[in-house]
Protein backbone atom coordinates (compact mmCIF):
# COMPACT_ATOMS: atom_id res chain seq x y z
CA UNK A 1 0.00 0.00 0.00
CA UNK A 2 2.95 2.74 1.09
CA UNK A 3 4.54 1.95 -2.40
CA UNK A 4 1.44 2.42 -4.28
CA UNK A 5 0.34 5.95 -2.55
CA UNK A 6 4.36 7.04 -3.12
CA UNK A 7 3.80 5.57 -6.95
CA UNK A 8 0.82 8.49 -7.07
CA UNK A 9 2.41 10.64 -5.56
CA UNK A 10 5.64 10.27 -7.53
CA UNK A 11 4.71 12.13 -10.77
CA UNK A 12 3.53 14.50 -8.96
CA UNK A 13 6.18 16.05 -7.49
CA UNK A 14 8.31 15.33 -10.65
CA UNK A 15 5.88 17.35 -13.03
CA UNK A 16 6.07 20.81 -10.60
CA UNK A 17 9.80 19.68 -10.62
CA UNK A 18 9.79 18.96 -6.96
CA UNK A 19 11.72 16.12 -6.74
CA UNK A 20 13.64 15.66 -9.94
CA UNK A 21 14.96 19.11 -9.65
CA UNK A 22 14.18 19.98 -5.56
CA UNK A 23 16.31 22.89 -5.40
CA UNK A 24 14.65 24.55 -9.12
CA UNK A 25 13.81 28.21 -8.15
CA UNK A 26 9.92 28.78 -7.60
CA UNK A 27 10.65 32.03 -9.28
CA UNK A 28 11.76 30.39 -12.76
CA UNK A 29 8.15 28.42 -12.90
CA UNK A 30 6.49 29.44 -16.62
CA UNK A 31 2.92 29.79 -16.52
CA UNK A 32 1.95 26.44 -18.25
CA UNK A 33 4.16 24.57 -15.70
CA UNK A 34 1.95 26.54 -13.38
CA UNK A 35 -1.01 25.59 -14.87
CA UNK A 36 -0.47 21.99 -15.59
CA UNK A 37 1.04 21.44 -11.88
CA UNK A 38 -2.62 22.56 -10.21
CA UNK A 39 -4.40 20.81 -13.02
CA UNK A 40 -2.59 17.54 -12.34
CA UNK A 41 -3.43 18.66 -8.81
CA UNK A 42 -7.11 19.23 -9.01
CA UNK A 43 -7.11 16.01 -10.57
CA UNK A 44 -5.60 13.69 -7.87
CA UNK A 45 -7.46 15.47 -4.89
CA UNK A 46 -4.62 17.25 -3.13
CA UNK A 47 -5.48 19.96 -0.57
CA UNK A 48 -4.97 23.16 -3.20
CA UNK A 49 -5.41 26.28 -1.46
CA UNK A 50 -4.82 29.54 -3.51
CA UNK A 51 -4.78 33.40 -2.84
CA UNK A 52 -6.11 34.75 -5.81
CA UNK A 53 -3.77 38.01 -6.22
CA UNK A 54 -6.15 39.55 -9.83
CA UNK A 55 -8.23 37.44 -12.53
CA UNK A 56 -6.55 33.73 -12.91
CA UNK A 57 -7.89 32.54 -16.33
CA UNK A 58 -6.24 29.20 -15.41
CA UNK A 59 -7.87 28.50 -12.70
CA UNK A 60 -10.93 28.91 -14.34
CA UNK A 61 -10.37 27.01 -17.06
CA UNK A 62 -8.67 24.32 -15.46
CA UNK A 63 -12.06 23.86 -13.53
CA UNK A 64 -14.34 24.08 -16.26
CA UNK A 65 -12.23 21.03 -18.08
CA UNK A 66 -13.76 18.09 -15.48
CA UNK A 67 -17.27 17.16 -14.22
CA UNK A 68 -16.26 16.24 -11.29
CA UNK A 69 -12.93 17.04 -8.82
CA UNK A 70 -12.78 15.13 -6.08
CA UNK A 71 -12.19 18.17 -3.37
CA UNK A 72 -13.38 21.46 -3.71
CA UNK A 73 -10.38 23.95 -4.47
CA UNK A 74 -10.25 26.67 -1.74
CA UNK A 75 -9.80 30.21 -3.33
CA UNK A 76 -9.23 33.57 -1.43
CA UNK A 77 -9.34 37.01 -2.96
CA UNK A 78 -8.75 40.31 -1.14
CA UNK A 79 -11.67 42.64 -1.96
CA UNK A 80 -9.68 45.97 -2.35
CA UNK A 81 -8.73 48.93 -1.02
CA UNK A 82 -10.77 50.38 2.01
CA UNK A 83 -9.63 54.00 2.26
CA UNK A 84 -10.94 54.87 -1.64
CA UNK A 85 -14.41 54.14 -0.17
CA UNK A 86 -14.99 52.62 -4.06
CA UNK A 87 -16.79 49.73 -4.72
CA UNK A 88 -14.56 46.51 -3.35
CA UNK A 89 -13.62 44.19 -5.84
CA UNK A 90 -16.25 42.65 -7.95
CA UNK A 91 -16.97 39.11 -7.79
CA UNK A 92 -15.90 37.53 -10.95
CA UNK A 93 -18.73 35.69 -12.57
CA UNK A 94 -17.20 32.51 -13.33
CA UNK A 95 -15.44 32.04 -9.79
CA UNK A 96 -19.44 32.44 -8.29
CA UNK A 97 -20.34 30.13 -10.70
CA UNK A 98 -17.79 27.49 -9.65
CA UNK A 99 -18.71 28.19 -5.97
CA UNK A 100 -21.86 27.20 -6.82
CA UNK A 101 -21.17 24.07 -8.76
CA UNK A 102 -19.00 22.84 -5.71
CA UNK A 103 -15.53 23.50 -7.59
CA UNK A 104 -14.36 25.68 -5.44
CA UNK A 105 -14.72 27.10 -1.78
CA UNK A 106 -14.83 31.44 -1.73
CA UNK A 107 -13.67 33.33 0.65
CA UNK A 108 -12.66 37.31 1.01
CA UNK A 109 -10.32 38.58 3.04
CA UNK A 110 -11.25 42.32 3.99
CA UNK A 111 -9.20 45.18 3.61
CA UNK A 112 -6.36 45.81 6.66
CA UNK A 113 -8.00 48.70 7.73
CA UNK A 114 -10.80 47.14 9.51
CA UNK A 115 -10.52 47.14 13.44
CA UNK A 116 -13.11 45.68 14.91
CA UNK A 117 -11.53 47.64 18.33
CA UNK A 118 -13.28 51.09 17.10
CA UNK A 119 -16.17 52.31 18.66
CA UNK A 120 -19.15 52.08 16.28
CA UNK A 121 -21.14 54.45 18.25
CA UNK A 122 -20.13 57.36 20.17
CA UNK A 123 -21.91 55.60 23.26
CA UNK A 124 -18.82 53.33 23.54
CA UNK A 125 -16.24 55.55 23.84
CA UNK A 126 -14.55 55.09 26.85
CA UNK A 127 -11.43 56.54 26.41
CA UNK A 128 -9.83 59.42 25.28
CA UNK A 129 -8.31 59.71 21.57
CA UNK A 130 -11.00 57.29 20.15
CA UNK A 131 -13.06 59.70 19.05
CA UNK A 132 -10.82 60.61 16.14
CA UNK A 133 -11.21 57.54 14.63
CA UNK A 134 -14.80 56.46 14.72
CA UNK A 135 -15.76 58.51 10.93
CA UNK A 136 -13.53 55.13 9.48
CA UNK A 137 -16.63 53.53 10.62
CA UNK A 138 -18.90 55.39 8.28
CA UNK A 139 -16.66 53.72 5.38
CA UNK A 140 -16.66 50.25 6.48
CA UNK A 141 -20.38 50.34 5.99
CA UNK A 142 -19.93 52.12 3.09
CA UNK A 143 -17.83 49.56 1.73
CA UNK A 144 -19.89 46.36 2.94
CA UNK A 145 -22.97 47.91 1.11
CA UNK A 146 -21.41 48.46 -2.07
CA UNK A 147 -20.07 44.15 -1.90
CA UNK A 148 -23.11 43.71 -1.79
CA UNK A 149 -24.69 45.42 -4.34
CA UNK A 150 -22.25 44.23 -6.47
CA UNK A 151 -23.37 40.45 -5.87
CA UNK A 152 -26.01 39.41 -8.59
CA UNK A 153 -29.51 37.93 -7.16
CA UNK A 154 -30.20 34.63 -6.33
CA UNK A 155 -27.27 33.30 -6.99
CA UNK A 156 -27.18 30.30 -3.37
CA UNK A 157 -23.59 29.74 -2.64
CA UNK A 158 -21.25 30.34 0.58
CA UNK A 159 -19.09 32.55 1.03
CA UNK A 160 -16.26 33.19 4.15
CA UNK A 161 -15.33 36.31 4.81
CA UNK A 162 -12.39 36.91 6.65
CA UNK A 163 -11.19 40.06 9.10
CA UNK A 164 -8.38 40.77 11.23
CA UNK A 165 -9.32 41.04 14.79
CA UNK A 166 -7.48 44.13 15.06
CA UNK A 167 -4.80 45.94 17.97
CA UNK A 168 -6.00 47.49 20.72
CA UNK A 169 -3.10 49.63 21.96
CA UNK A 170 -2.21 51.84 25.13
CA UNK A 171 -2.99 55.85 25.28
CA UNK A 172 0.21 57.66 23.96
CA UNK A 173 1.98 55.12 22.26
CA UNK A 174 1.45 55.11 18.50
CA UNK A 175 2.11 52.66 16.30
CA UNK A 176 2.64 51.15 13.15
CA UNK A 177 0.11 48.63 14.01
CA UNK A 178 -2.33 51.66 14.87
CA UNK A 179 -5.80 50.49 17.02
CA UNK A 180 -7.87 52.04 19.86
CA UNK A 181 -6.73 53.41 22.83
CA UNK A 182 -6.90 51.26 25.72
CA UNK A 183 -6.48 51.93 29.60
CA UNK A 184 -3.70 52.80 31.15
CA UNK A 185 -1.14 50.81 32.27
CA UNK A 186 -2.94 50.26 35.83
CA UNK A 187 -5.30 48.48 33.90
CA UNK A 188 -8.14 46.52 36.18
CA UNK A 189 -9.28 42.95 34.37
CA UNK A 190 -12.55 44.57 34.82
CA UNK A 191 -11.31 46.82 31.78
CA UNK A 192 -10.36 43.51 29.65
CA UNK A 193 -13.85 42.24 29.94
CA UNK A 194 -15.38 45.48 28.85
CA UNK A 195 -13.17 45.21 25.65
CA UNK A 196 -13.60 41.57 24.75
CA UNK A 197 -17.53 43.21 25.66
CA UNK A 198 -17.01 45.77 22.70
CA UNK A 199 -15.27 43.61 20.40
CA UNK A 200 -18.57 41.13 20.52
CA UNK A 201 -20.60 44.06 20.41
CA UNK A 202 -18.72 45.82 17.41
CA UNK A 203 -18.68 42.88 15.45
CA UNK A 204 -22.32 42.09 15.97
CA UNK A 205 -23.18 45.73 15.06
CA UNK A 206 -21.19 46.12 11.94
CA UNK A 207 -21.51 42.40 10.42
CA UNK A 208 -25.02 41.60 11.60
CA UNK A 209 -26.69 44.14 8.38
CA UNK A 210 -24.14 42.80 5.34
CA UNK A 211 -24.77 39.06 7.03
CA UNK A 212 -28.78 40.34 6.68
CA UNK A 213 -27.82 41.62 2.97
CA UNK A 214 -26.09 39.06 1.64
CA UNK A 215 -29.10 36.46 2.49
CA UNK A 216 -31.28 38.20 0.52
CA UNK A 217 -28.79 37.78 -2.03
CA UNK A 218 -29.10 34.19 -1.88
CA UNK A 219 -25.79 34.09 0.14
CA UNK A 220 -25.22 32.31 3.21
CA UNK A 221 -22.59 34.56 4.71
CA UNK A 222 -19.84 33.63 7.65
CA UNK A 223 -17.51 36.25 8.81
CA UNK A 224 -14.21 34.69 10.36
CA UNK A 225 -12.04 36.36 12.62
CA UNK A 226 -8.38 36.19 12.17
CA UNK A 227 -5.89 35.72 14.88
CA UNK A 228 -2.74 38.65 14.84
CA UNK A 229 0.65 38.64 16.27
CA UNK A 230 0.47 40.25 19.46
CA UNK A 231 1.06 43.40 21.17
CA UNK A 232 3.97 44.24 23.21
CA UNK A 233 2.58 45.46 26.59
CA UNK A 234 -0.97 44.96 25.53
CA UNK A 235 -2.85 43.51 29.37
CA UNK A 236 -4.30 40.89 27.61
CA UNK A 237 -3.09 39.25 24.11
CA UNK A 238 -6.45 39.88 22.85
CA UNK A 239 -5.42 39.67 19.25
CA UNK A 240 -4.62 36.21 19.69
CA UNK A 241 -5.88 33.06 18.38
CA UNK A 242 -7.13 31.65 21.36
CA UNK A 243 -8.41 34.70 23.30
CA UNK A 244 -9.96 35.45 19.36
CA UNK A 245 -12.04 32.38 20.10
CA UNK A 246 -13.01 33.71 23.52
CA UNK A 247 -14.84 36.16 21.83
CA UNK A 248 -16.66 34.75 19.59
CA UNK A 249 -18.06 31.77 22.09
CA UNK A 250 -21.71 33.44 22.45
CA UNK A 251 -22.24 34.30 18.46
CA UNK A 252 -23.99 32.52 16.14
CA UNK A 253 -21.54 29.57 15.00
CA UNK A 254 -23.08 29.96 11.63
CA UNK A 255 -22.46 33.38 10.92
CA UNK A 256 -19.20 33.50 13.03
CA UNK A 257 -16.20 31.71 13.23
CA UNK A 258 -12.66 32.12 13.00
CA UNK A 259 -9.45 31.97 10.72
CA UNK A 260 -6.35 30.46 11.97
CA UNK A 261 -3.51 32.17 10.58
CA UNK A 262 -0.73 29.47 11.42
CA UNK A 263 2.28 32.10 11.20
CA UNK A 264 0.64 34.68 13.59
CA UNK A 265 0.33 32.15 16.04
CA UNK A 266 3.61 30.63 16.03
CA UNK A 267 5.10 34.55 16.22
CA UNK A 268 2.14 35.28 18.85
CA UNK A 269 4.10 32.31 21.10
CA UNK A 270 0.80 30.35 21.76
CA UNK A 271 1.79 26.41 21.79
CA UNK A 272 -1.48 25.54 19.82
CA UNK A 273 -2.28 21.26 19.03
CA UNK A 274 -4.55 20.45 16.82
CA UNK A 275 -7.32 19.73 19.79
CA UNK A 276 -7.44 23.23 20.09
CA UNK A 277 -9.01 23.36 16.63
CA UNK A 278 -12.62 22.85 16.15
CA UNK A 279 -14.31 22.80 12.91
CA UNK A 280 -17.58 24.18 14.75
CA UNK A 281 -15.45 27.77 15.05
CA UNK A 282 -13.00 27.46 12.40
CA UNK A 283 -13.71 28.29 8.88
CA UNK A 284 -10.22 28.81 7.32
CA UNK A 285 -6.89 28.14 7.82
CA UNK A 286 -3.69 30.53 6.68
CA UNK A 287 -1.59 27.69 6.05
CA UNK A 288 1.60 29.95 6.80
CA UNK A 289 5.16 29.13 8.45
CA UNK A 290 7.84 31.53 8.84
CA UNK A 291 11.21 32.32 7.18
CA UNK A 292 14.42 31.04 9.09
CA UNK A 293 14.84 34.47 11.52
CA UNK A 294 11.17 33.52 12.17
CA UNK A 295 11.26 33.13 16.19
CA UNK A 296 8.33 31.58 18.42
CA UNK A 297 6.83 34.51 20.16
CA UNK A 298 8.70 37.35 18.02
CA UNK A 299 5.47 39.07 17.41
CA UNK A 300 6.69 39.70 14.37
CA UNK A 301 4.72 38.95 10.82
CA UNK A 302 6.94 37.24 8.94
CA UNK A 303 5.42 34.81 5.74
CA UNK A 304 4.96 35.48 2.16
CA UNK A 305 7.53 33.29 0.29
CA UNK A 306 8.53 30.48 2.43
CA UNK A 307 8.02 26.88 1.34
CA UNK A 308 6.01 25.16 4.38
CA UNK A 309 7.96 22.01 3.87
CA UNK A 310 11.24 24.11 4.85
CA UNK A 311 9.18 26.11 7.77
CA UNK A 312 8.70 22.71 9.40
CA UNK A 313 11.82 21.42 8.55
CA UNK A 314 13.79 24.99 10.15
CA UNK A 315 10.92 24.91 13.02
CA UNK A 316 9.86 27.77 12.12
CA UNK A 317 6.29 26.82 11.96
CA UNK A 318 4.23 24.45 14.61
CA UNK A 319 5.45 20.32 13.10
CA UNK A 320 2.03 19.12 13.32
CA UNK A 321 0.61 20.85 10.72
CA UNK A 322 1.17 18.26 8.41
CA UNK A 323 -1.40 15.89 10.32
CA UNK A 324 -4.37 14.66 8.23
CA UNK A 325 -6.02 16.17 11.31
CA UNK A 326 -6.51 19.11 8.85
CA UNK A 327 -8.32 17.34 6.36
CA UNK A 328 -12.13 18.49 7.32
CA UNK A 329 -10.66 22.20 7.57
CA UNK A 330 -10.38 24.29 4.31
CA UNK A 331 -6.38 26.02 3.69
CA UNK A 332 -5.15 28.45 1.74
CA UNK A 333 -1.26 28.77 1.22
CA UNK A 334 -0.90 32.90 1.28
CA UNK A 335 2.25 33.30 -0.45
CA UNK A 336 3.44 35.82 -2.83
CA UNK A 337 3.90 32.98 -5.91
CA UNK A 338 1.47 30.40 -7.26
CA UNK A 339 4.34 27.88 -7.58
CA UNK A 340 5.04 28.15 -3.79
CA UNK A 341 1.50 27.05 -3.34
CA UNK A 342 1.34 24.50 -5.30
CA UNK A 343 4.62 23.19 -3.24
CA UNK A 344 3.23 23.38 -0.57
CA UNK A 345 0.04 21.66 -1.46
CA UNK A 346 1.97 18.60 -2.85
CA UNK A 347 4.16 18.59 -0.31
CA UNK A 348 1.77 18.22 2.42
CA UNK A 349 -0.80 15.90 0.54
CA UNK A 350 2.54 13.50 0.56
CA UNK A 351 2.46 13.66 4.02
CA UNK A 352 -0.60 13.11 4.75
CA UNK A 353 -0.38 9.99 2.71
């Protein structure tokens, strides 16, 4: 049986020239060798996870050459710029249309600038400096409507939609990360509970009218909170995966869930196993390791190009993630290059086997 799943495997890793040429540049990777690597891909099953960067005629016309695929291929798209307060990006017609044949999974990821931290209405503003910030709010919703009336009607399909949790951070200390003021450094727990309080709140109070919107649409909607890095100093490490989960405990598992970015955890220092995943909260996995100055607990983002096979191998990324304990959760491999994707999807479907 082992040498039969290797034999499948085999050609495989051969075609994308992972194994008769392992140390062949991603970079150098023409577009048919692209094309034909996730088409061979497609066709065997493996766990293909792609961040759409812009239009991918490949894709699509990889998918519309079989009936069938044996697993649905999960696709993420970032839906534009928020501060032009323009309509996001429009869903391409063909990608909604393989969503709704089953081809593919669809999920957004939501501009940077959304921090769930801000106070939506001026009757949760606790502390000072917030105030500045809460007109951003005015083009979230701004944004959110226009998604959605860019969506056609009746179109039944599922769609994730993913959004950073957002940084908190203390009065007087800007940031590049930016966020909300919080206490002061005195800070009670009392204070903690009234902000994982207004994160539930926030997010119930900005999502609950585009998840409303989007049904009537025909769409069954799911926003999915991302984990961060951390913040130095922050009282409580509210940004991170676990405490993200925290938050979400009394929403509608339906309509909320979470995204497990792999990399932010590992640099957030939290010594995650795969119990701690559930596929009641989570909806999506950032398959991401780190680069080899990647350190556990850094707090530092640090993926784009790294092969996950060489992440695990420089532990730089949590060694588990290989497990076929993953195989009921849908990935995507954010990198900055298709090819690394697709090496990363072969390489773990041959562990798995």
């Amino acid at each position: 049986m082992a040498k039969l799943i290797g034999n499948i495997f085999k050609p495989v890793k051969d075609d994308i020239g992972y194994v008769s040429d392992p140390d062949k540049r991603a970079e150098d990777w023409s577009d048919s060798e692209i094309e034909n690597g996730f088409a061979r891909q497609v066709g065997l099953g493996f766990p293909v996870g792609l961040y759409l960067r812009g239009k991918c005629p490949w894709v699509v016309s990889v998918l519309n050459s079989v009936d069938k695929i044996k697993r649905p291929v999960v696709v993420q798209l970032d839906t534009g710029i928020l501060t032009s307060f323009q309509d996001p990006f429009k869903v391409d017609a063909d990608l909604l249309r393989l969503a709704c044949d089953g081809k593919i999974k669809l999920f957004f990821h939501l501009p940077y600038l959304f921090d769930i931290w801000l106070p939506f209405d001026t009757s949760q503003i606790r502390w000072e400096g917030e105030l500045v910030k809460v007109p951003m709010v005015r083009g979230y919703v701004e944004y959110l409507n226009s998604f959605i009336a860019n969506l056609p009607e009746n179109i039944d399909i599922d769609i994730g939609f993913v959004v950073h949790s957002g940084y908190p951070r203390w009065p007087g200390r800007p940031g590049k990360n930016g966020g909300v003021y919080v206490p002061s450094e005195n800070t009670a727990e009392g204070d903690a509970d009234i902000l994982v309080s207004r994160f539930c709140k926030n997010l119930v109070w900005l999502f609950e009218p585009f998840l409303g919107g989007l049904s009537r649409k025909g769409v069954r909607g799911r926003i999915l909170v991302e984990n961060m890095v951390g913040v130095e100093k922050h009282p409580v490490h509210l940004a991170t995966f676990k405490n993200c989960k925290s938050m979400i405990n009394g929403l509608d598992k339906s309509r909320y869930g979470l995204c497990l970015d792999l990399c932010h955890a590992w640099s957030a220092g939290e010594s995650l196993l795969p119990e701690d995943l559930e596929t009641e909260t989570i909806g999506l996995i950032h398959m991401n390791g780190g680069p080899a100055n990647a350190v556990f607990g850094s707090r530092k983002d640090l993926h784009g190009y790294t092969e996950l096979a060489t992440a695990v191998k420089q532990g730089t990324a949590y060694p588990w993630i290989r497990s076929v304990a993953f195989d009921n959760f849908p990935i995507v491999f954010e990198r900055k290059l298709y090819s690394v994707m697709l090496k990363d999807s072969a390489w773990l479907a041959g562990e798995r086997a």
